[in-house]
C-alpha atoms as a PDB file:
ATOM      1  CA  UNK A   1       0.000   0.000   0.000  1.00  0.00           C
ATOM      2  CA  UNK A   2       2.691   2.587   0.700  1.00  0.00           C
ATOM      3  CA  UNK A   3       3.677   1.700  -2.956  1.00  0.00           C
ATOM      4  CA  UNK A   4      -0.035   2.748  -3.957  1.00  0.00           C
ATOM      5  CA  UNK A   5       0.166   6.150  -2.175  1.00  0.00           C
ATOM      6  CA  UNK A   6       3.564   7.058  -3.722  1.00  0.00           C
ATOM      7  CA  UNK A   7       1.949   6.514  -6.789  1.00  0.00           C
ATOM      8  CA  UNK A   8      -0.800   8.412  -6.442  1.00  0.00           C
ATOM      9  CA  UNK A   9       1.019  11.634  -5.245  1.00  0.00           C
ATOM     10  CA  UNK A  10       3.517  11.022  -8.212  1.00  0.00           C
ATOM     11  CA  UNK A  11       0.914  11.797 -10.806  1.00  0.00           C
ATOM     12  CA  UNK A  12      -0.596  14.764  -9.651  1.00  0.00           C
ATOM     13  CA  UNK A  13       2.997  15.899  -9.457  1.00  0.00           C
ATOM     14  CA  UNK A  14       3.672  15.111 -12.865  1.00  0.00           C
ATOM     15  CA  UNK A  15       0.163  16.524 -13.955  1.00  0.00           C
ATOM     16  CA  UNK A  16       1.676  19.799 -12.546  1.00  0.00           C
ATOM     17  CA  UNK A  17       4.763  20.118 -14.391  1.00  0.00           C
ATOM     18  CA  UNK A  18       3.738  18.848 -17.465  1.00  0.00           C
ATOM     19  CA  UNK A  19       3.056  20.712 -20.313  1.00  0.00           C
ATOM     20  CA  UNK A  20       2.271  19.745 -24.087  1.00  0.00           C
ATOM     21  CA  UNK A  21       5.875  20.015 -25.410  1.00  0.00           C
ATOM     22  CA  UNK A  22       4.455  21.083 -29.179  1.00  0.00           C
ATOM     23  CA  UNK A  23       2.285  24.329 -28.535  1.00  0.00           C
ATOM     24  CA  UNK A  24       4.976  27.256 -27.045  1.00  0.00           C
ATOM     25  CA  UNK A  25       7.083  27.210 -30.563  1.00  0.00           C
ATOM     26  CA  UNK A  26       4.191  28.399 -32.643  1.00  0.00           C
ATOM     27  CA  UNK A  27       3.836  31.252 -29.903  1.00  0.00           C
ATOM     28  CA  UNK A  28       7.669  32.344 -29.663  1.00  0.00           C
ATOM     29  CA  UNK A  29       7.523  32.264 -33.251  1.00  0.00           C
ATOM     30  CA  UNK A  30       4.411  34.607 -33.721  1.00  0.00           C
ATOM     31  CA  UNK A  31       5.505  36.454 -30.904  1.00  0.00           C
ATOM     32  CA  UNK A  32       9.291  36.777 -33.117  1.00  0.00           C
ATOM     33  CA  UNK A  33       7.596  37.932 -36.045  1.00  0.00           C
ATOM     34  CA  UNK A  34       5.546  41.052 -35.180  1.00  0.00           C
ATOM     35  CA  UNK A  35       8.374  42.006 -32.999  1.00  0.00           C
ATOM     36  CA  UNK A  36      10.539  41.676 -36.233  1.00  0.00           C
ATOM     37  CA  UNK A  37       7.753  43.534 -37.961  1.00  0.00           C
ATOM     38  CA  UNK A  38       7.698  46.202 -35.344  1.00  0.00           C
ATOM     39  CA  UNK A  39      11.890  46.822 -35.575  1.00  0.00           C
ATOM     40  CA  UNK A  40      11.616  46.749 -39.386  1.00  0.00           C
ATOM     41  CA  UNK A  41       9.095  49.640 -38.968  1.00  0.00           C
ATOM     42  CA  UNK A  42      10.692  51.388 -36.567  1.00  0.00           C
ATOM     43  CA  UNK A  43      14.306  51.368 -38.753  1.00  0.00           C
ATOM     44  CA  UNK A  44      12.258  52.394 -41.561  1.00  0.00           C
ATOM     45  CA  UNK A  45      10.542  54.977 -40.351  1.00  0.00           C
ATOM     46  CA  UNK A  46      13.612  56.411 -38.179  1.00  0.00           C
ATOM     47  CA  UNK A  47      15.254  56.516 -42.109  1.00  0.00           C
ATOM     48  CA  UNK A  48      12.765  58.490 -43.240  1.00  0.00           C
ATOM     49  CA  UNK A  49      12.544  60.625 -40.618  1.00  0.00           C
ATOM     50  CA  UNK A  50      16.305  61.979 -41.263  1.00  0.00           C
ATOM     51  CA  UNK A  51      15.446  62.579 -44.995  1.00  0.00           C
ATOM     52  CA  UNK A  52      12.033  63.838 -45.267  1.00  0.00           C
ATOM     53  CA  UNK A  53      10.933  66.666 -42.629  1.00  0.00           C
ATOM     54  CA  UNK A  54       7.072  66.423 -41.863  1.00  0.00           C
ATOM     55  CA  UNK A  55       5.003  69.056 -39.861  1.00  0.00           C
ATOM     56  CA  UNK A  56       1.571  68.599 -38.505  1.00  0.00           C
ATOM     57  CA  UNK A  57       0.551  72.655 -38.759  1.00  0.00           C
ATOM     58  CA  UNK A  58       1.283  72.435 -42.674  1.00  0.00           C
ATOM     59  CA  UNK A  59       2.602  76.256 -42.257  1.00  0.00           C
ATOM     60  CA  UNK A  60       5.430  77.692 -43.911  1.00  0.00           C
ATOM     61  CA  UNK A  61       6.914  80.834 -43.362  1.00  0.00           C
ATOM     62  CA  UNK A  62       7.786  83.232 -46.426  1.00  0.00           C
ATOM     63  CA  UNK A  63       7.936  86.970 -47.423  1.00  0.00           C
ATOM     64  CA  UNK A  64       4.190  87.750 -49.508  1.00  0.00           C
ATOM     65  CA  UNK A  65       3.752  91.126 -50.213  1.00  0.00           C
ATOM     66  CA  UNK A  66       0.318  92.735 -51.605  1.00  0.00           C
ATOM     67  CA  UNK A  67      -0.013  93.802 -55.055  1.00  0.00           C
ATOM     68  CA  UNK A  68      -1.332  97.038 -55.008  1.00  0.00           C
ATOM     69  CA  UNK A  69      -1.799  99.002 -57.903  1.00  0.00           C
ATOM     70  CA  UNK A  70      -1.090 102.362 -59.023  1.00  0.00           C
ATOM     71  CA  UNK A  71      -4.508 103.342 -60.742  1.00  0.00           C
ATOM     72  CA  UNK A  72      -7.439 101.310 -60.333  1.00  0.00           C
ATOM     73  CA  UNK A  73      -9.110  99.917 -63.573  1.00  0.00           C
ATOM     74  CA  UNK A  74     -10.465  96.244 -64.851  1.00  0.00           C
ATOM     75  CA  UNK A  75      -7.501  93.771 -64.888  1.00  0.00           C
ATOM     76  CA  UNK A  76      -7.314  92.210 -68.898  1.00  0.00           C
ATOM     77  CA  UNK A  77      -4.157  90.103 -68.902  1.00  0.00           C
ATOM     78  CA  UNK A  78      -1.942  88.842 -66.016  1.00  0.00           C
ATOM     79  CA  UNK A  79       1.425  87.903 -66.719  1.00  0.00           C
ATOM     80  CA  UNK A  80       2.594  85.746 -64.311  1.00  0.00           C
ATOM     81  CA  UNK A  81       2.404  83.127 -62.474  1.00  0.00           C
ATOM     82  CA  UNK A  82       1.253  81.848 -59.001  1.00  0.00           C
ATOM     83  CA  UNK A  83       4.022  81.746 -56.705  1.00  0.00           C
ATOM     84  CA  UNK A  84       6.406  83.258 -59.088  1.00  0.00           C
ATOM     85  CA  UNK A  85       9.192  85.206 -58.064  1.00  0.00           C
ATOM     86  CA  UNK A  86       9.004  89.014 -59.121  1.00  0.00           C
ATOM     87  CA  UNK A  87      11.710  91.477 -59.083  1.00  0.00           C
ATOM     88  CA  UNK A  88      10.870  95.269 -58.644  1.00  0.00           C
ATOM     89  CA  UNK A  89       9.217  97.045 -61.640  1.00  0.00           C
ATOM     90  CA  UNK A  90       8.219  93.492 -63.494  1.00  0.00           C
ATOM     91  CA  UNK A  91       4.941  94.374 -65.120  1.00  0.00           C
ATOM     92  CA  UNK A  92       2.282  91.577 -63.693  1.00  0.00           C
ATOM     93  CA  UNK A  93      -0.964  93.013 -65.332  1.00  0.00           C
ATOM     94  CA  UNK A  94      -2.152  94.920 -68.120  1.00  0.00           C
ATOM     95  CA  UNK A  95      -5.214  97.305 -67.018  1.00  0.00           C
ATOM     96  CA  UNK A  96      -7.894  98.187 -69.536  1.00  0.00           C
ATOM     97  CA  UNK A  97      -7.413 101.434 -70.758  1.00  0.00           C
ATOM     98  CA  UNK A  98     -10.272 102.525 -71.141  1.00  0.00           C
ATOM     99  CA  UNK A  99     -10.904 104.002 -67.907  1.00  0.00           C
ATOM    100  CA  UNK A 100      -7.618 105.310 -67.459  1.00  0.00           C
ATOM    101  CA  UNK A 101      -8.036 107.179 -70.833  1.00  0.00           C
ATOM    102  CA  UNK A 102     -11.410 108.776 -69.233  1.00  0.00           C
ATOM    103  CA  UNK A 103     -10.276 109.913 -66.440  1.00  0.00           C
ATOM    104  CA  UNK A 104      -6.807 111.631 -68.270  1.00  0.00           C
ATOM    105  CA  UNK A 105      -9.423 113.486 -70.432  1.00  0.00           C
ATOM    106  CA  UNK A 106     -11.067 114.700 -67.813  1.00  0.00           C
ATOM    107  CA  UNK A 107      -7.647 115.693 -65.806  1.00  0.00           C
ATOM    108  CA  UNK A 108      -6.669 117.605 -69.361  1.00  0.00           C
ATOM    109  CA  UNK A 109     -10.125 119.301 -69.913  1.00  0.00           C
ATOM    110  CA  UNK A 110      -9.968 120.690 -66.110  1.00  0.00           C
ATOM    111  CA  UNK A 111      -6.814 121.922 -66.584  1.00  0.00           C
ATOM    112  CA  UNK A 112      -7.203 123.366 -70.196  1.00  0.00           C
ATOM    113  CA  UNK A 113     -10.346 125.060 -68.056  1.00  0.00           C
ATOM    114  CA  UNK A 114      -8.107 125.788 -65.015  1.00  0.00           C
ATOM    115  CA  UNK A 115      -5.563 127.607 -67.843  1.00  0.00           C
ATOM    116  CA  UNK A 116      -8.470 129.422 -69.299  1.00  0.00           C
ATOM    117  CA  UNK A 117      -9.158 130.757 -65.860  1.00  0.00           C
ATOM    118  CA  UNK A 118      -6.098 132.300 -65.312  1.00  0.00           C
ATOM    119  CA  UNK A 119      -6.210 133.837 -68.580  1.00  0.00           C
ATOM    120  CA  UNK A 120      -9.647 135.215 -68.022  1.00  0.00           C
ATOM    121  CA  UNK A 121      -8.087 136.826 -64.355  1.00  0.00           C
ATOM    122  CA  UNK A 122      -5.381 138.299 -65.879  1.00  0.00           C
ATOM    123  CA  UNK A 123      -7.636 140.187 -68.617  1.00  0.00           C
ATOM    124  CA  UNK A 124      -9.712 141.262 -65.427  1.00  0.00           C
ATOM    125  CA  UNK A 125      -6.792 142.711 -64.044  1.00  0.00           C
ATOM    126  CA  UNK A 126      -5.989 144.811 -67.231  1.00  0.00           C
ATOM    127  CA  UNK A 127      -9.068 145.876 -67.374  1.00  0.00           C
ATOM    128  CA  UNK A 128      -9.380 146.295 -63.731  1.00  0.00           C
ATOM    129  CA  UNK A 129      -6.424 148.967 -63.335  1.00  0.00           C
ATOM    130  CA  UNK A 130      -7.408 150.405 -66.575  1.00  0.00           C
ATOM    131  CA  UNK A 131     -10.340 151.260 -65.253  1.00  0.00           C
ATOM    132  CA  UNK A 132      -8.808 152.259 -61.681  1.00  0.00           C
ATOM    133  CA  UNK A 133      -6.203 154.598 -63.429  1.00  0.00           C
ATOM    134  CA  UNK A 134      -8.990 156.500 -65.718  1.00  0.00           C
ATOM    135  CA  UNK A 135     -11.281 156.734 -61.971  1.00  0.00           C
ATOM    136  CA  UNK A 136      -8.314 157.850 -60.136  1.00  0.00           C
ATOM    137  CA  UNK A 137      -7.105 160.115 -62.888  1.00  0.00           C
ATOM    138  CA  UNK A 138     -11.487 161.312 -63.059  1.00  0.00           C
ATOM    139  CA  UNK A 139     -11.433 161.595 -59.073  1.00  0.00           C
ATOM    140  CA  UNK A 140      -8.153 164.314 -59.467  1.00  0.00           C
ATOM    141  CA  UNK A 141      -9.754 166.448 -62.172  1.00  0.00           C
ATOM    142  CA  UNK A 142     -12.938 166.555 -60.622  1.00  0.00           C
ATOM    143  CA  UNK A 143     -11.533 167.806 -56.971  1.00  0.00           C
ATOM    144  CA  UNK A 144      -9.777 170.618 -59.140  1.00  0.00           C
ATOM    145  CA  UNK A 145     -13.233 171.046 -60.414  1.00  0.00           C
ATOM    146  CA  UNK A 146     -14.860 170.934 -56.829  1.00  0.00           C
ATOM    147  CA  UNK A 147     -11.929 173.604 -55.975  1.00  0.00           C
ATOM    148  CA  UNK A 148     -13.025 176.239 -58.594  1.00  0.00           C
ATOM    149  CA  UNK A 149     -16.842 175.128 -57.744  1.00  0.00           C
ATOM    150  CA  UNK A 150     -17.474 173.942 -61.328  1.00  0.00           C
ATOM    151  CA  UNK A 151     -18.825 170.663 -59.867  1.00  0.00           C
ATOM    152  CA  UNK A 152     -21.039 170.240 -57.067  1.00  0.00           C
ATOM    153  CA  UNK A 153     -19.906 168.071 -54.042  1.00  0.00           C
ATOM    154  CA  UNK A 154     -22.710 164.729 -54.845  1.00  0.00           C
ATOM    155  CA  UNK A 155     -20.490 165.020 -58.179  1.00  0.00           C
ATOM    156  CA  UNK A 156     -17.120 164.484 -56.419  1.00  0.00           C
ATOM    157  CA  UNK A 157     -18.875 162.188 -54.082  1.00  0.00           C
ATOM    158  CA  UNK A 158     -19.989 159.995 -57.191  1.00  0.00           C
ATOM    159  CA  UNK A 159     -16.596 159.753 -58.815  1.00  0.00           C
ATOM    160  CA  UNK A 160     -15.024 159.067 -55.243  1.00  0.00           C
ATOM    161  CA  UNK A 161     -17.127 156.398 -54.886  1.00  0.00           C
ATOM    162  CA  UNK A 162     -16.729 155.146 -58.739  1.00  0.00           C
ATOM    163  CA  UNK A 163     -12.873 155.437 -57.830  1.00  0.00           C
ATOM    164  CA  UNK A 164     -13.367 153.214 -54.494  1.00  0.00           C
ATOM    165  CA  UNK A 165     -15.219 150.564 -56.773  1.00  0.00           C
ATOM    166  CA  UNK A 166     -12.496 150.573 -58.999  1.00  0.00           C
ATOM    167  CA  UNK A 167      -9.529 150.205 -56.438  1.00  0.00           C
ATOM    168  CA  UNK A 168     -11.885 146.914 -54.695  1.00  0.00           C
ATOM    169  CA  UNK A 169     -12.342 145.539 -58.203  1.00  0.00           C
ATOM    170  CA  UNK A 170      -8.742 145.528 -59.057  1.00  0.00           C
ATOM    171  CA  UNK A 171      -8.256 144.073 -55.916  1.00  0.00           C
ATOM    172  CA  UNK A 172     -10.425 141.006 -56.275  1.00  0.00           C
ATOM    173  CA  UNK A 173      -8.927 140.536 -59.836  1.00  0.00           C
ATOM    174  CA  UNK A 174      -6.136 140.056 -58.122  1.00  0.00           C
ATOM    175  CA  UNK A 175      -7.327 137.354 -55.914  1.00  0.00           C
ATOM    176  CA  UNK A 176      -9.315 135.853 -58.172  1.00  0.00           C
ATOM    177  CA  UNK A 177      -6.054 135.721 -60.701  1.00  0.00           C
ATOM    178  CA  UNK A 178      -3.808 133.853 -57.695  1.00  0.00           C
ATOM    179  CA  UNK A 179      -6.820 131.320 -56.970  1.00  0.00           C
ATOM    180  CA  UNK A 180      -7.297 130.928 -60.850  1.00  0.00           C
ATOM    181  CA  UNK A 181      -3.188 129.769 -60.445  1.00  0.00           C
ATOM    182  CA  UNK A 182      -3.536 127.490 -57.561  1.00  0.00           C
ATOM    183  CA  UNK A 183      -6.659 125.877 -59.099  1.00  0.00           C
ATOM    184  CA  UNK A 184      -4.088 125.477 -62.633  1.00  0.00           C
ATOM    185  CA  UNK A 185      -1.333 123.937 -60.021  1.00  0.00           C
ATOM    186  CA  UNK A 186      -4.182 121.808 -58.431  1.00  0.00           C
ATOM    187  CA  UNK A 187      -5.148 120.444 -61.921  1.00  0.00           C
ATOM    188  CA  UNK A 188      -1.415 120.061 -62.990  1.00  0.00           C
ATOM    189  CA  UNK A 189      -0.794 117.334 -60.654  1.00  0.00           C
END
C-alpha cells in the first residue's frame, strides 16, 4: 500500500509540471515575427525621418507682399504666375485702358479750363487797373473842379465812390487771378 500512495502523489505531481511540449514554438515564433515587424518599422521609419521633414501645422513661413496698384481699372491680362518670383518694376498686369483714358481726359479738360481761368483773371486785371487809373485820374480832375466850384460836391462824391469801386475791383482781380493759379497747379498734378 505505501507503494499505492507514492503513486498516487507522483501523478498529480507530474500533472503539474507537465506541459504539451508542441504548442509554445508556434507562440515564440508569432511572438518573433511582429516584434521583427515592429523593428523593421521602426528602422524604416527612423530613415525616413532623417530625410524627409514632416510638420503637422502644414505652415510655412515666407515673405508675400500685396499687389497694389497704381490706378485702379479692370484687370485684362496677367502675366505671371502663381508663386512666381518678381523682381521690382516686373509688369504683372495689363489694365484696360479705357478708364484710365477717361479719367486723363477729364484731368486735361480741367486743366485746359483751369488755364483758361487764369487767362480770363489776368484780362480782369488789365481791365481792372485800366479802369482804376482813368477813376483815379477822373477823381483828381474833378476835386480841381470841386476847388473852382465847377462841380457840385454829390459830383465828387460819385466819382469818389466810382474810384473806391475801382480800387476793390482791381483788388479782387487780383485774388481771383492767384486762386485761378492754384486751381491750374491743383489740376497740374
Amino acid at each position: 500500500m505505501p507503494e499505492q500512495q507514492q503513486s498516487n502523489h507522483e501523478k498529480p505531481a507530474k500533472a503539474l509540471n507537465k506541459r504539451p511540449q508542441g504548442q509554445s514554438w508556434p507562440r515564440l515564433a508569432i511572438f518573433g515575427v511582429l516584434i521583427a515587424i515592429g523593428l523593421v518599422w521602426g528602422g524604416l521609419k527612423l530613415i525616413r525621418s532623417l530625410s524627409y521633414e514632416e510638420t503637422d501645422d502644414a505652415q510655412i513661413a515666407g515673405n508675400i507682399y500685396p499687389v497694389i496698384p497704381r490706378v485702379p481699372g479692370k484687370v485684362v491680362e496677367v502675366l505671371t504666375d502663381d508663386n512666381k518670383i518678381v523682381n521690382k518694376g516686373d509688369v504683372l498686369i495689363k489694365l484696360d485702358p479705357s478708364d484710365y483714358q477717361v479719367k486723363r481726359d477729364m484731368a486735361e479738360a480741367q486743366l485746359l479750363k483751369a488755364q483758361a481761368a487764369v487767362s480770363a483773371a489776368k484780362a480782369d486785371i488789365v481791365a481792372a487797373a485800366a479802369t482804376k487809373q482813368k477813376l483815379n485820374a477822373d477823381l483828381h480832375r474833378s476835386r480841381n473842379l470841386q476847388k473852382q466850384d465847377v462841380i457840385s460836391r454829390a459830383e465828387l462824391d460819385a466819382v469818389t465812390a466810382g474810384a473806391t469801386a475801382s480800387t476793390a475791383q482791381h483788388a479782387a482781380a487780383e485774388d481771383q487771378y492767384k486762386a485761378a493759379l492754384a486751381q491750374k497747379k491743383l489740376a497740374e498734378a
